[in-house]
N, C-alpha and C. Protein backbone atom coordinates (compact mmCIF):
# COMPACT_ATOMS: atom_id res chain seq x y z
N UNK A 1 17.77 -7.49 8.19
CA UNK A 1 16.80 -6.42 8.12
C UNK A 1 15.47 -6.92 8.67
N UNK A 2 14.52 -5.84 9.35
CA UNK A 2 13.36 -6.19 9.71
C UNK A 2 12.66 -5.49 8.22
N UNK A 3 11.34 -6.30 8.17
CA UNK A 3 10.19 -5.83 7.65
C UNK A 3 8.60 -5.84 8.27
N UNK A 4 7.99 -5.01 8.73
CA UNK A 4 6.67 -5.14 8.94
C UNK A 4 5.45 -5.26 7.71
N UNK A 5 4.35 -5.57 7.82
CA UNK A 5 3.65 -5.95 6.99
C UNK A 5 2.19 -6.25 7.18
N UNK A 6 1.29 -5.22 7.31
CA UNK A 6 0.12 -5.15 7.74
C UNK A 6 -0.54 -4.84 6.53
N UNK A 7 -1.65 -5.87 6.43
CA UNK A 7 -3.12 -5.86 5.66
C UNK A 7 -4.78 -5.27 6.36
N UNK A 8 -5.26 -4.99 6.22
CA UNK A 8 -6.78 -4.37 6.21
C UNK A 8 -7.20 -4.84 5.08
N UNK A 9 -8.52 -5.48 5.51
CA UNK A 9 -9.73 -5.51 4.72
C UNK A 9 -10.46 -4.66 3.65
N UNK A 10 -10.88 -3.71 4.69
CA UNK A 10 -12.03 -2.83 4.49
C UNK A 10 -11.80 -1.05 5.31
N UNK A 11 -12.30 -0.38 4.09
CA UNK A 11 -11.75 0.61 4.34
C UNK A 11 -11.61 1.46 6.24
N UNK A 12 -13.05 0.66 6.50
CA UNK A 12 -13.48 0.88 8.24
C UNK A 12 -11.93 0.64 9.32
N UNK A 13 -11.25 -0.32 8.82
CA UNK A 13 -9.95 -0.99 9.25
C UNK A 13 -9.42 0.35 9.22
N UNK A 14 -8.04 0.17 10.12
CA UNK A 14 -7.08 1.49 10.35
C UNK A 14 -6.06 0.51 9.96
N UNK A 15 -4.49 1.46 9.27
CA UNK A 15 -3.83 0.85 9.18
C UNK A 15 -2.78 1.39 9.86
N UNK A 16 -3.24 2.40 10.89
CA UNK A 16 -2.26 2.95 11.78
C UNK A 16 -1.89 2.19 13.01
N UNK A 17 -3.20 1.20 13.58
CA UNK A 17 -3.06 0.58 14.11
C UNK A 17 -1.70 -0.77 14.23
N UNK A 18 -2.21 -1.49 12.83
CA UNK A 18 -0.81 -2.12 12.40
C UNK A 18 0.05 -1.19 12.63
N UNK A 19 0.56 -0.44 12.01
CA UNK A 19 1.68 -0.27 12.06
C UNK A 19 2.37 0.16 13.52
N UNK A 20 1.51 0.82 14.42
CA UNK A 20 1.95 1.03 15.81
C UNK A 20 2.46 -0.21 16.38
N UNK A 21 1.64 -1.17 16.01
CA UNK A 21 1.87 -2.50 16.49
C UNK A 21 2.98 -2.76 15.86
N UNK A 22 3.56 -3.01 14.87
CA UNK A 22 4.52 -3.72 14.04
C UNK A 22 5.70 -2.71 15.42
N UNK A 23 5.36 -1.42 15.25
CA UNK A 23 6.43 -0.52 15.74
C UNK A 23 6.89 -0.72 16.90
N UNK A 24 5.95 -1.50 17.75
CA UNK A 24 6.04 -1.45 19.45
C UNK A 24 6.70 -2.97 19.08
N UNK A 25 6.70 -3.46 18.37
CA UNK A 25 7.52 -5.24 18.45
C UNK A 25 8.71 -4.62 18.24
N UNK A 26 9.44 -3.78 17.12
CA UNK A 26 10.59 -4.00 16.71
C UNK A 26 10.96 -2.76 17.05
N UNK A 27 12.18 -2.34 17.92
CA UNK A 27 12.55 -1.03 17.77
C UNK A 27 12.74 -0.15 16.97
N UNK A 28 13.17 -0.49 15.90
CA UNK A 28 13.29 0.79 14.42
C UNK A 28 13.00 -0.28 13.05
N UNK A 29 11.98 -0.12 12.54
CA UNK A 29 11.40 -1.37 11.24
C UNK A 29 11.82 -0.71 10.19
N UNK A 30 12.65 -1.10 9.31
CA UNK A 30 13.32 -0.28 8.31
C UNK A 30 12.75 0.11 7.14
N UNK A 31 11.51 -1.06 6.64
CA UNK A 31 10.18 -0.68 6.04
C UNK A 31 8.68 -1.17 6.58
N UNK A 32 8.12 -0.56 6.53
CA UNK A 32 6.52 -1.00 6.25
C UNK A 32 5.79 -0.93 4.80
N UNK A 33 5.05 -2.30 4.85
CA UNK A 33 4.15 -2.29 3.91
C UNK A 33 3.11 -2.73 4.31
N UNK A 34 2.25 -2.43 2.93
CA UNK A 34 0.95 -2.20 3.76
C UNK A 34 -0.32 -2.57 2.38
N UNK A 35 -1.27 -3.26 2.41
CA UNK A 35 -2.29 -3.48 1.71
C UNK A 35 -3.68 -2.97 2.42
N UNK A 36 -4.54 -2.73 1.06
CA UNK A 36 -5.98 -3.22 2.15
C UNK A 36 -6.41 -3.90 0.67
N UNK A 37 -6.45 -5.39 1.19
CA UNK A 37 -7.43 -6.30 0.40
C UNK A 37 -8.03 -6.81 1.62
N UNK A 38 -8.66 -8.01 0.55
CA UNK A 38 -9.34 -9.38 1.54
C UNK A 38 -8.29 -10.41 2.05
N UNK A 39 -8.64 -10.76 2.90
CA UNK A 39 -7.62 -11.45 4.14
C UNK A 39 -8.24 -13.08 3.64
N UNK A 40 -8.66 -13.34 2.42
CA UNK A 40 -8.59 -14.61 2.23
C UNK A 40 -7.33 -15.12 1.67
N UNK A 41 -6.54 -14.25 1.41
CA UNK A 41 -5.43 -14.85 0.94
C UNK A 41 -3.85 -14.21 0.82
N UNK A 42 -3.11 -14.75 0.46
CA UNK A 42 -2.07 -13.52 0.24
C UNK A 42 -1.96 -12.76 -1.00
N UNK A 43 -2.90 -12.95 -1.66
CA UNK A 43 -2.85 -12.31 -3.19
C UNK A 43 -2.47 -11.27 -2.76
N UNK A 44 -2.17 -9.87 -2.62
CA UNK A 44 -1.84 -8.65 -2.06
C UNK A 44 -0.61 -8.42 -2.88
N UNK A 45 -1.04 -7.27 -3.56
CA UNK A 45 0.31 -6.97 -4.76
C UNK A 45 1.84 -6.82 -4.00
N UNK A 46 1.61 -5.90 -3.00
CA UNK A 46 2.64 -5.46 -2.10
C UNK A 46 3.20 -6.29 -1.20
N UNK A 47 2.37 -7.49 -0.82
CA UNK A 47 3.26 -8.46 -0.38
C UNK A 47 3.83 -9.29 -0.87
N UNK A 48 3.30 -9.58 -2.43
CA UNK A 48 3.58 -10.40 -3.19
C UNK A 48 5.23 -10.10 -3.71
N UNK A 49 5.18 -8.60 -4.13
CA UNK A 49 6.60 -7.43 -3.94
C UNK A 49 7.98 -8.08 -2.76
N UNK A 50 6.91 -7.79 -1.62
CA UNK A 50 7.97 -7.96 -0.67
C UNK A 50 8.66 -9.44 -0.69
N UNK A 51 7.81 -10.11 -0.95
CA UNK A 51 7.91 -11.60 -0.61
C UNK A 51 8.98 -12.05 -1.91
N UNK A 52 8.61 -11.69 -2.51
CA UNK A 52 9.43 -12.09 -4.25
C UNK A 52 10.69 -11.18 -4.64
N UNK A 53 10.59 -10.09 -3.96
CA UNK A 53 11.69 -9.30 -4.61
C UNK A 53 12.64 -8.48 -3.42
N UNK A 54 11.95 -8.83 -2.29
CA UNK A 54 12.89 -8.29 -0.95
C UNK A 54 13.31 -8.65 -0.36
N UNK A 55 12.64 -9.76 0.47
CA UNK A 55 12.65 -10.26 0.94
C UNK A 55 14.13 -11.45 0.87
N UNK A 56 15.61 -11.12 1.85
CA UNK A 56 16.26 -12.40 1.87
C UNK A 56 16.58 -13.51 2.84
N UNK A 57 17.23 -14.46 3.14
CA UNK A 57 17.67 -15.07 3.65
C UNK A 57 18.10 -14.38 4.97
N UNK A 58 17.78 -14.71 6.38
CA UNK A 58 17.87 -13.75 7.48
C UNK A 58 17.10 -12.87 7.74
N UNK A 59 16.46 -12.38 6.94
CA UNK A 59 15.53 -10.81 7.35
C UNK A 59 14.42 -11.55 8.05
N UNK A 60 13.64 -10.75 8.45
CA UNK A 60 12.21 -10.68 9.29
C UNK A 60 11.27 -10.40 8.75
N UNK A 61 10.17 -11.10 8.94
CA UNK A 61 9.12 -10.52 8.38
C UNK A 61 7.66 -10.43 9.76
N UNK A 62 7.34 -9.49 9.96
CA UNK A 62 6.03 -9.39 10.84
C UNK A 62 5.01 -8.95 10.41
N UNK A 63 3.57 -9.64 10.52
CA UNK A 63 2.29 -10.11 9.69
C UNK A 63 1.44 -9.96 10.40
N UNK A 64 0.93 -8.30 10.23
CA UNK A 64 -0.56 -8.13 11.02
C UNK A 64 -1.56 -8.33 10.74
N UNK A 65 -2.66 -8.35 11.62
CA UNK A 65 -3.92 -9.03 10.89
C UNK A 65 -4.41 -10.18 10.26
């Protein structure tokens, strides 16, 4: 499985952007997720989700921003 995975900062950020992008890498991305925190770290509930509870062995992961 693919996963995309775009963060934003600040509300000014688009997160349509990511995701066009995630979209133009992979032909059909079976989910997107998506935060807007601070990009100091990965604290991000939803990636923390993906990363811990979806995420397996083989899949993809693509990391905007």
């Amino acid at each position: 499985k693919r996963y995309g995975y775009h963060r934003t900062s600040t509300r000014e950020q688009h997160l349509d952007r990511g995701i066009k992008e995630i979209t133009a890498i992979v032909s059909r991305t079976i989910w997107n997720w998506t935060d807007q925190q601070t990009g100091k770290n990965f604290n991000c509930p939803r990636y923390q989700v993906l990363k811990e509870d979806v995420l397996r062995a083989g899949d993809e992961l693509i990391i905007t921003e």
